[in-house]
PDB file of N, CA and C in Angstrom:
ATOM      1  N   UNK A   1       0.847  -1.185   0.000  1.00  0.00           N
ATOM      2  CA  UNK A   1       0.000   0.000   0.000  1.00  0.00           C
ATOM      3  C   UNK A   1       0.891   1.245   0.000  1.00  0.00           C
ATOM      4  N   UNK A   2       0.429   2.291  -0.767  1.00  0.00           N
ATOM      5  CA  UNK A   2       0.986   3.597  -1.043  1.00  0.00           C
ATOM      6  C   UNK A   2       1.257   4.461   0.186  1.00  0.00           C
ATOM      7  N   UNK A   3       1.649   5.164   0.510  1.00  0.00           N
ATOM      8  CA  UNK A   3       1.885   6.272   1.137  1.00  0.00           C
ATOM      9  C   UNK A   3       0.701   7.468   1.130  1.00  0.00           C
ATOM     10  N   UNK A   4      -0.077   7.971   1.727  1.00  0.00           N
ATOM     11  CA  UNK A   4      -0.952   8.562   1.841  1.00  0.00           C
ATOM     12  C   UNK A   4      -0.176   9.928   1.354  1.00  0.00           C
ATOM     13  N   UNK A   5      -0.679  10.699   0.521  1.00  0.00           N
ATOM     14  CA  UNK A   5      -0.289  11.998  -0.171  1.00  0.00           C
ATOM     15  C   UNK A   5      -0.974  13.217   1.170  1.00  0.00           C
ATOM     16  N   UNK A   6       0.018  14.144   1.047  1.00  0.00           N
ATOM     17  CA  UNK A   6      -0.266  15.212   1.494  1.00  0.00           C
ATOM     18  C   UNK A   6      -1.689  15.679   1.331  1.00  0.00           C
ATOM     19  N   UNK A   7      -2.388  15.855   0.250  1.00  0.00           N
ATOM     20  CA  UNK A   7      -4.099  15.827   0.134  1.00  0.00           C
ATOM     21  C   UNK A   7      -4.403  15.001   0.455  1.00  0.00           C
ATOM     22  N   UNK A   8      -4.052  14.078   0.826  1.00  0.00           N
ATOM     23  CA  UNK A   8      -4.933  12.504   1.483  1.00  0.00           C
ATOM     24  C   UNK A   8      -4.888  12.876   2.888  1.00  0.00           C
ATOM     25  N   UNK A   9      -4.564  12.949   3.456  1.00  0.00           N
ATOM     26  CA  UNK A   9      -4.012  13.514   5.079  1.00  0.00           C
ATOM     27  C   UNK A   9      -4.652  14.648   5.366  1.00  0.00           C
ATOM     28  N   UNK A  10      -4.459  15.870   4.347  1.00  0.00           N
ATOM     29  CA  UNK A  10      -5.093  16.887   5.057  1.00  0.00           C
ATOM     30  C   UNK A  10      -6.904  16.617   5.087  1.00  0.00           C
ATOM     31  N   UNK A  11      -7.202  16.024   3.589  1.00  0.00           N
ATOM     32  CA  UNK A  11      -8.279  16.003   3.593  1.00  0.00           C
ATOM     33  C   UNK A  11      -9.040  15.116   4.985  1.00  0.00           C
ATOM     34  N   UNK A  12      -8.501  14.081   5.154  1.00  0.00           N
ATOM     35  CA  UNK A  12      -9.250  13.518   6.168  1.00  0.00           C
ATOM     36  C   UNK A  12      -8.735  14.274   7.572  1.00  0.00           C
ATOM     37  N   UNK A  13      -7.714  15.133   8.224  1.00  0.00           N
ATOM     38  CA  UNK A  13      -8.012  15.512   8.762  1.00  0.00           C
ATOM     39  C   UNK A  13      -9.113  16.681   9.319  1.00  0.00           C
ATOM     40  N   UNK A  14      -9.353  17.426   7.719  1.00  0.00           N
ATOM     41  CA  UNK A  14     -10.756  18.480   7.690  1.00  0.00           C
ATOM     42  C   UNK A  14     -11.997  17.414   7.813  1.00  0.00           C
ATOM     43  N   UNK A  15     -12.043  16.317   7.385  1.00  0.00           N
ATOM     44  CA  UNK A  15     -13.316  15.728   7.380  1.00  0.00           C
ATOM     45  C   UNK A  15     -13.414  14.874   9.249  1.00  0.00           C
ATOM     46  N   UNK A  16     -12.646  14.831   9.932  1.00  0.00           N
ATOM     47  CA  UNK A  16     -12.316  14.587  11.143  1.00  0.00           C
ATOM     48  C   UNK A  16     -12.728  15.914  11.724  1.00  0.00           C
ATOM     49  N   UNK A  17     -12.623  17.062  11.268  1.00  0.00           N
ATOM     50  CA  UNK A  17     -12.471  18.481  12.336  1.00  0.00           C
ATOM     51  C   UNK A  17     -14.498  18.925  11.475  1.00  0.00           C
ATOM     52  N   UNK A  18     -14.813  18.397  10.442  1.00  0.00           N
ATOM     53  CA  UNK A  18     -16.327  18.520   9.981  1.00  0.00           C
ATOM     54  C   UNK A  18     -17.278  17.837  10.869  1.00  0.00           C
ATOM     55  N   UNK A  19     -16.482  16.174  11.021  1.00  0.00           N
ATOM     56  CA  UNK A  19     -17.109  15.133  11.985  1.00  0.00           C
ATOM     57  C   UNK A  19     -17.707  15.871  13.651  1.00  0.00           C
ATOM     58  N   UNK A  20     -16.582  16.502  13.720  1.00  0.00           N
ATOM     59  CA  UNK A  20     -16.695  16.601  15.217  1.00  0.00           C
ATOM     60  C   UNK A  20     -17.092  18.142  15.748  1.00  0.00           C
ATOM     61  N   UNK A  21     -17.641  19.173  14.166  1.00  0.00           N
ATOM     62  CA  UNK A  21     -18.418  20.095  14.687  1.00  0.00           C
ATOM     63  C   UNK A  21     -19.698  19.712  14.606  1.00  0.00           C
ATOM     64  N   UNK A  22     -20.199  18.485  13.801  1.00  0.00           N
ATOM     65  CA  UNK A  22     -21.588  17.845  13.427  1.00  0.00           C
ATOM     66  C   UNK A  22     -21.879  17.588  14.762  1.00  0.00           C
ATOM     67  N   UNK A  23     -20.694  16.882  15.416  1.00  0.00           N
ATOM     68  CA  UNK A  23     -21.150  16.084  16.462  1.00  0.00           C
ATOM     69  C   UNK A  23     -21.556  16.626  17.710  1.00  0.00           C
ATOM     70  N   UNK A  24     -20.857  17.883  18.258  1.00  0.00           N
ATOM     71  CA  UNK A  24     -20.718  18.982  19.296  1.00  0.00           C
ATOM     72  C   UNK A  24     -22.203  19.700  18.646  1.00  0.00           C
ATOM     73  N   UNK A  25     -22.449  20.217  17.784  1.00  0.00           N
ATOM     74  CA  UNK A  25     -23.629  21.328  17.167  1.00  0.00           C
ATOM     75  C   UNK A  25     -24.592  20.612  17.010  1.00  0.00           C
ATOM     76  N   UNK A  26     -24.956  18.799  17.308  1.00  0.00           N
ATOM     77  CA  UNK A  26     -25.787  18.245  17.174  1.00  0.00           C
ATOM     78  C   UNK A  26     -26.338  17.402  17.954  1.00  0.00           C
ATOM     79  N   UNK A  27     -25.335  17.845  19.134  1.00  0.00           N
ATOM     80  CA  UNK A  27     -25.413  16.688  20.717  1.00  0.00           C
ATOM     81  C   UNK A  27     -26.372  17.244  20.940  1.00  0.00           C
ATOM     82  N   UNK A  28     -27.515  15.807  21.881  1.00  0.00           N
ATOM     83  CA  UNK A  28     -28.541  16.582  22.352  1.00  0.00           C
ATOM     84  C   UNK A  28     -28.580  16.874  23.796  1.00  0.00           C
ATOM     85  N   UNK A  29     -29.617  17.399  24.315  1.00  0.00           N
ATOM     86  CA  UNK A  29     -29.549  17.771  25.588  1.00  0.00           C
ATOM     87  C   UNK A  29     -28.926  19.651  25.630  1.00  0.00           C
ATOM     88  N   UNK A  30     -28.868  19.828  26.901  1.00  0.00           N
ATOM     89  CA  UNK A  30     -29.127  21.655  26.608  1.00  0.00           C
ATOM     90  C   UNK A  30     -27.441  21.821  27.952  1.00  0.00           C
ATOM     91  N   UNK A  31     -26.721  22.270  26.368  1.00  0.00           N
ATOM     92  CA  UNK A  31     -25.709  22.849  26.703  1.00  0.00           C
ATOM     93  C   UNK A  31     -25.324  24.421  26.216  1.00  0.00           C
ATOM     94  N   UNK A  32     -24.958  24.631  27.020  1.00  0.00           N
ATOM     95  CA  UNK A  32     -24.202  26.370  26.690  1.00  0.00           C
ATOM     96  C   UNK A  32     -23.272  26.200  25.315  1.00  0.00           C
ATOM     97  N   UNK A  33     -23.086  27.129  24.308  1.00  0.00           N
ATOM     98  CA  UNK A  33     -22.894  27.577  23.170  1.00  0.00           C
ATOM     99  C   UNK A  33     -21.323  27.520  23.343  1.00  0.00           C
ATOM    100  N   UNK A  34     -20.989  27.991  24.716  1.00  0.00           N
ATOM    101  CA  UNK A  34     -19.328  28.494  25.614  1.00  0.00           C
ATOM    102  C   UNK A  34     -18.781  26.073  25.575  1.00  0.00           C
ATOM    103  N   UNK A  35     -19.787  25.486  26.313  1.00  0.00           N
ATOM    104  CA  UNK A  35     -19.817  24.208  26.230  1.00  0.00           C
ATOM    105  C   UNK A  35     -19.352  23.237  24.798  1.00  0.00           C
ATOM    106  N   UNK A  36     -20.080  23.797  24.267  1.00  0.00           N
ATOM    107  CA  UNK A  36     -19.980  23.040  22.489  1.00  0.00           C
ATOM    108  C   UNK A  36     -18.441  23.572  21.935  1.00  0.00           C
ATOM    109  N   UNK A  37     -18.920  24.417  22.174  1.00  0.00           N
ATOM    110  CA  UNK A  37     -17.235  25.350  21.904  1.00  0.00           C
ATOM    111  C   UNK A  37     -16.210  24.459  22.458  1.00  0.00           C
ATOM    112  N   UNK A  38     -16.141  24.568  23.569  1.00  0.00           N
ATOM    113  CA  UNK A  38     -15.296  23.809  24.385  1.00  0.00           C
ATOM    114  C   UNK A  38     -15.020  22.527  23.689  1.00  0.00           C
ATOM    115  N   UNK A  39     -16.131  22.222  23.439  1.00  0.00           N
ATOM    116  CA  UNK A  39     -16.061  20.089  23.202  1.00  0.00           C
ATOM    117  C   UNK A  39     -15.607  19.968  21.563  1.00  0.00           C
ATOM    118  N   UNK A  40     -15.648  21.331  20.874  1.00  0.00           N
ATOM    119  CA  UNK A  40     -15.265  21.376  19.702  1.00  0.00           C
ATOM    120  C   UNK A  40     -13.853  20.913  19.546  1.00  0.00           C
ATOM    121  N   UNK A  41     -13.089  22.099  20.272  1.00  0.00           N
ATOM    122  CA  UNK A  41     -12.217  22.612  20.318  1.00  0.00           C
ATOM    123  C   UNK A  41     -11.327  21.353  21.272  1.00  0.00           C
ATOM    124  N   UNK A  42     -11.550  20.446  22.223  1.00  0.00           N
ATOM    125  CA  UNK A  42     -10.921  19.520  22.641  1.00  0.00           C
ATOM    126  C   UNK A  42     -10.921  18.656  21.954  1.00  0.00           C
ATOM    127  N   UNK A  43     -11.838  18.250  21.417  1.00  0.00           N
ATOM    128  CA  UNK A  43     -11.685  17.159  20.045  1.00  0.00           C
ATOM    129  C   UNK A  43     -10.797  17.717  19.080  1.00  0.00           C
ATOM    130  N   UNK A  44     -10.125  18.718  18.562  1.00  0.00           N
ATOM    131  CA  UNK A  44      -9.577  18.844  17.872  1.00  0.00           C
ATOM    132  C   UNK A  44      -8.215  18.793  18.099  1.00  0.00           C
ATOM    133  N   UNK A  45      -7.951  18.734  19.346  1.00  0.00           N
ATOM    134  CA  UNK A  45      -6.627  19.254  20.110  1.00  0.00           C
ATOM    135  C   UNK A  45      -6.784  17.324  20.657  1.00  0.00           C
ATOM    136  N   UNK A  46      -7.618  16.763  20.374  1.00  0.00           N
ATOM    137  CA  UNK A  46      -7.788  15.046  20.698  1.00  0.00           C
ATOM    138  C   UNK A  46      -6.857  14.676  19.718  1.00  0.00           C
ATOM    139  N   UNK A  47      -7.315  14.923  18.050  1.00  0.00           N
ATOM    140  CA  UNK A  47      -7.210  14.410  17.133  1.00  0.00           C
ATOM    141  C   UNK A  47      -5.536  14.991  17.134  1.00  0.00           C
ATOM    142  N   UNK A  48      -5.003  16.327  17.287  1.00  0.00           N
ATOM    143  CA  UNK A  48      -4.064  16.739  16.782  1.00  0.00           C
ATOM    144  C   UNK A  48      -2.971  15.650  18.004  1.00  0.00           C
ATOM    145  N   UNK A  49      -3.000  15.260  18.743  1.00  0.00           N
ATOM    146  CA  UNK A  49      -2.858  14.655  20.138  1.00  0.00           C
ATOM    147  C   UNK A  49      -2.514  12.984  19.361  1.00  0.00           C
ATOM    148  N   UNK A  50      -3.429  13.014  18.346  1.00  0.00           N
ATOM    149  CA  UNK A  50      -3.522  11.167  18.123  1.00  0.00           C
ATOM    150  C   UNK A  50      -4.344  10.292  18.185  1.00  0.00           C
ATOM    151  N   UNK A  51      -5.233  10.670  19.410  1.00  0.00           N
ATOM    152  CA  UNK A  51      -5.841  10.050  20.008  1.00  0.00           C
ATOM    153  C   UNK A  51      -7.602   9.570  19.078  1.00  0.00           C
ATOM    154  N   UNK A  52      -7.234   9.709  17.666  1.00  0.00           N
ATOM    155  CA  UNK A  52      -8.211   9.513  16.792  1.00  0.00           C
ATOM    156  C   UNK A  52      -7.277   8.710  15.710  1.00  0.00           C
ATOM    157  N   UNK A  53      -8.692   8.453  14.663  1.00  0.00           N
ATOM    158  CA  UNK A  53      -7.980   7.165  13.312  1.00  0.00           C
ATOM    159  C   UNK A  53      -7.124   8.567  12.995  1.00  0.00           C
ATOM    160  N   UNK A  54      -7.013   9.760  12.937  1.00  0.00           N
ATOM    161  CA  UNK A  54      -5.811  10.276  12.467  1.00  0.00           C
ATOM    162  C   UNK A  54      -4.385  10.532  13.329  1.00  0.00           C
ATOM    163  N   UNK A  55      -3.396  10.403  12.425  1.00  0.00           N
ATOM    164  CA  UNK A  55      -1.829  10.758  13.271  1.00  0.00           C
ATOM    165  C   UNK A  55      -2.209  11.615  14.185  1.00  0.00           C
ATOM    166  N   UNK A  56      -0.899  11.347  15.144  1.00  0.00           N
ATOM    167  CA  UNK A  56      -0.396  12.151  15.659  1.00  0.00           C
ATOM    168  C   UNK A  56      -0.237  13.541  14.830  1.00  0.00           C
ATOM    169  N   UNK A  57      -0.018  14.954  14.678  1.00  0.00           N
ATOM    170  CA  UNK A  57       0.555  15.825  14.157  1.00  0.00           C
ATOM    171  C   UNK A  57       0.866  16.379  14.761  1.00  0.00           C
ATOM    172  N   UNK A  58       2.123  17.399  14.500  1.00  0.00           N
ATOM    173  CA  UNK A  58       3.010  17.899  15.634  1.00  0.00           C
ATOM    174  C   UNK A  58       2.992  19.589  15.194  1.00  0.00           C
ATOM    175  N   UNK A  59       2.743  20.445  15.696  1.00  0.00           N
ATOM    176  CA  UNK A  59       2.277  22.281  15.481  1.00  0.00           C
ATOM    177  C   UNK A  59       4.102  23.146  15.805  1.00  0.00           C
ATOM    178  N   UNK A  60       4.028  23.576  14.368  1.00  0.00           N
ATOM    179  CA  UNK A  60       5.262  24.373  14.946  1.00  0.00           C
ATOM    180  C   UNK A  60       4.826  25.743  14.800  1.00  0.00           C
ATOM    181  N   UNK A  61       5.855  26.717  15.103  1.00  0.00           N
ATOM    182  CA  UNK A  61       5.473  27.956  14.891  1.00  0.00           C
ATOM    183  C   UNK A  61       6.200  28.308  12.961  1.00  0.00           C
ATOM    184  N   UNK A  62       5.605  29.309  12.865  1.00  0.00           N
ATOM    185  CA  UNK A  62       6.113  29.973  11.809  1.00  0.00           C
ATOM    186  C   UNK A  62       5.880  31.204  11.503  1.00  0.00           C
ATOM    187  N   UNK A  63       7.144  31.951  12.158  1.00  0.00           N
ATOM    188  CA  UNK A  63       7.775  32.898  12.264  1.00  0.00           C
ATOM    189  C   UNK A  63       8.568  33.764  11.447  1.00  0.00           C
ATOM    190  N   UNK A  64       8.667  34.772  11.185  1.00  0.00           N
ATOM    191  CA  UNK A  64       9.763  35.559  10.533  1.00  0.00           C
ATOM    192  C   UNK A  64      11.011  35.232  11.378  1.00  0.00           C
ATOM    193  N   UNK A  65      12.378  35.569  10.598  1.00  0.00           N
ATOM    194  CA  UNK A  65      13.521  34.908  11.311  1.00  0.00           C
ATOM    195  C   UNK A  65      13.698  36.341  12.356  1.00  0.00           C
ATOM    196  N   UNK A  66      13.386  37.641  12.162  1.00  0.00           N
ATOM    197  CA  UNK A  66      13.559  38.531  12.638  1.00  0.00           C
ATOM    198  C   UNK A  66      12.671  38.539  13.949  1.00  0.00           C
ATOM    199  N   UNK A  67      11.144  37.764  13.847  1.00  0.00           N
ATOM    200  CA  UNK A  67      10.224  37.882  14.844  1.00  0.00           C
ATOM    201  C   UNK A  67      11.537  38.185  16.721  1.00  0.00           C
ATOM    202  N   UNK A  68      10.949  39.187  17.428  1.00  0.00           N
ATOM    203  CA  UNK A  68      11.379  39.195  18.600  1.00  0.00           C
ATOM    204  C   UNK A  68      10.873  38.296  19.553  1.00  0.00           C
ATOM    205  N   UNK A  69       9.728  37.709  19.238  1.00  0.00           N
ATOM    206  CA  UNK A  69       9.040  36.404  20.209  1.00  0.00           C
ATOM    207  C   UNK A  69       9.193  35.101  20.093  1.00  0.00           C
ATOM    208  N   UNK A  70       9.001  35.157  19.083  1.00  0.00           N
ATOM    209  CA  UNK A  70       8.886  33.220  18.169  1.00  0.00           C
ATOM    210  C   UNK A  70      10.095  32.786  17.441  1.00  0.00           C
ATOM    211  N   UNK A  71      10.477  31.973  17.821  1.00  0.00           N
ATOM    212  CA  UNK A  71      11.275  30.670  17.361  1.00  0.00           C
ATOM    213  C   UNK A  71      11.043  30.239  16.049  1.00  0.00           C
ATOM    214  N   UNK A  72      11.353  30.606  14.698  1.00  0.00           N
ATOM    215  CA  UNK A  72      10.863  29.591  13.761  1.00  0.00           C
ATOM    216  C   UNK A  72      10.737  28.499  13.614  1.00  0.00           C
ATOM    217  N   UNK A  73       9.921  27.540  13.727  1.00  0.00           N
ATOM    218  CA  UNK A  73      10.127  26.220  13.630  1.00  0.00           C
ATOM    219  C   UNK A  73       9.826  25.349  14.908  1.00  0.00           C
ATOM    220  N   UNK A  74       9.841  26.166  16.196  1.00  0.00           N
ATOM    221  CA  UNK A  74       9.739  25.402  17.583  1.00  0.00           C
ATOM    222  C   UNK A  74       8.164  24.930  17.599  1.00  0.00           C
ATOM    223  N   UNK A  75       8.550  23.330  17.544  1.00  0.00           N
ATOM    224  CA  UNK A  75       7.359  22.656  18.012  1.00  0.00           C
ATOM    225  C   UNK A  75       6.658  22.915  19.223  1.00  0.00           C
ATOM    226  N   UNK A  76       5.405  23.053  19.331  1.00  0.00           N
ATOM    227  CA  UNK A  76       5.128  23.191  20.883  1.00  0.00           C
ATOM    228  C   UNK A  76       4.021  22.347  20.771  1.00  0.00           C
ATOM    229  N   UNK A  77       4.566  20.500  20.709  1.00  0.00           N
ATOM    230  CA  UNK A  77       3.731  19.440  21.134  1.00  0.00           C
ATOM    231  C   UNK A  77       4.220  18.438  20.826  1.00  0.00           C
ATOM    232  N   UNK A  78       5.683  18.147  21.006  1.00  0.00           N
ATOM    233  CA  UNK A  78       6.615  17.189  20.350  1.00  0.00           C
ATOM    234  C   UNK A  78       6.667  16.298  22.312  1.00  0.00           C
ATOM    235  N   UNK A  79       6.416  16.790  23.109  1.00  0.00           N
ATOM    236  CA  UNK A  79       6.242  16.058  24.774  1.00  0.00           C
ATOM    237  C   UNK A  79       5.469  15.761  25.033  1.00  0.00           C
ATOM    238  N   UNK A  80       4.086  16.207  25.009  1.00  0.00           N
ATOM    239  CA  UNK A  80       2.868  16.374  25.800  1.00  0.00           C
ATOM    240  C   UNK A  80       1.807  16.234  24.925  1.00  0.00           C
ATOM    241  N   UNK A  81       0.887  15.905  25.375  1.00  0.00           N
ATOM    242  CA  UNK A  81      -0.633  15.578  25.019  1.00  0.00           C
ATOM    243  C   UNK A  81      -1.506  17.124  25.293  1.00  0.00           C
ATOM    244  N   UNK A  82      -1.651  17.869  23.685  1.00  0.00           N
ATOM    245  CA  UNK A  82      -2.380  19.309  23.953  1.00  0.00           C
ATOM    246  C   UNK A  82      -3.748  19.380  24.919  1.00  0.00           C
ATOM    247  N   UNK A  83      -4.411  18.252  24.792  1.00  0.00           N
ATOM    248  CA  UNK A  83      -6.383  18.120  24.741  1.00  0.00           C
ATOM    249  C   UNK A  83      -5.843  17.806  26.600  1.00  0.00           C
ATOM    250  N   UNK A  84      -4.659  17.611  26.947  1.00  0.00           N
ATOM    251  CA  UNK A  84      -4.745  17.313  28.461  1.00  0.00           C
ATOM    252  C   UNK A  84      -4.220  18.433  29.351  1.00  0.00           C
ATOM    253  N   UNK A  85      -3.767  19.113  28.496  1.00  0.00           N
ATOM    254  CA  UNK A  85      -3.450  20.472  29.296  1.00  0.00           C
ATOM    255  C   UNK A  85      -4.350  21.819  28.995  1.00  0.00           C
ATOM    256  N   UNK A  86      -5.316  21.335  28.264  1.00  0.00           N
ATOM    257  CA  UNK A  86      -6.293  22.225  27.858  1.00  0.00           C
ATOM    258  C   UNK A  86      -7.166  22.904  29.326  1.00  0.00           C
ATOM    259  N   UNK A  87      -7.397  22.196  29.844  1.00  0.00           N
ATOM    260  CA  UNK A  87      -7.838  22.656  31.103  1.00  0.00           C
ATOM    261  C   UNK A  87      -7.458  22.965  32.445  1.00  0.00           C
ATOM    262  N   UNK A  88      -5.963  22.961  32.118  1.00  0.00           N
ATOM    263  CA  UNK A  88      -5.021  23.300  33.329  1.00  0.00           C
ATOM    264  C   UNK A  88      -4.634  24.951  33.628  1.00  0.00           C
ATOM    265  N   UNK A  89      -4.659  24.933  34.712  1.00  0.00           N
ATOM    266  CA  UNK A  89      -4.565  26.773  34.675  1.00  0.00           C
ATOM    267  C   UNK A  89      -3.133  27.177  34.913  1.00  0.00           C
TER     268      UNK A  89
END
């Protein structure tokens, strides 16, 4: 079996991030708008995490080389699980 192409990957990860606003905007029972949001947005930080039929993917920055803040290139999720520190203060 082939190697999944760069459009093969992204596409199913948009159809993974479609899945799971259907699913949050269509749960039933009576949740706050701030709630759905929330459950959106952790599922996505699930999936980017792994923890779905899609990879792992890893978020870098991308930066101007001049930027005074940002690192070009510094991963910030190459240690840790994002969707578990989502709620840590």
């Amino acid at each position: 079996m082939a190697k999944k192409t760069v459009e093969e990957v992204r596409a199913e990860v948009l159809e993974h991030v479609r899945l799971m606003v259907k699913y949050w905007s269509e749960l039933p029972g009576e949740m706050s708008v701030a709630d759905r949001c929330d459950g959106v947005a952790f599922s996505i930080l699930t999936m980017i995490d792994g923890s779905t039929p899609v990879p792992p993917l890893l978020l870098s920055v991308l930066a101007e080389d001049d930027d005074p803040e940002y690192t070009n290139g510094m991963m910030i999720n190459p240690d840790c699980m994002l969707h578990e520190l989502m709620h840590r203060d």
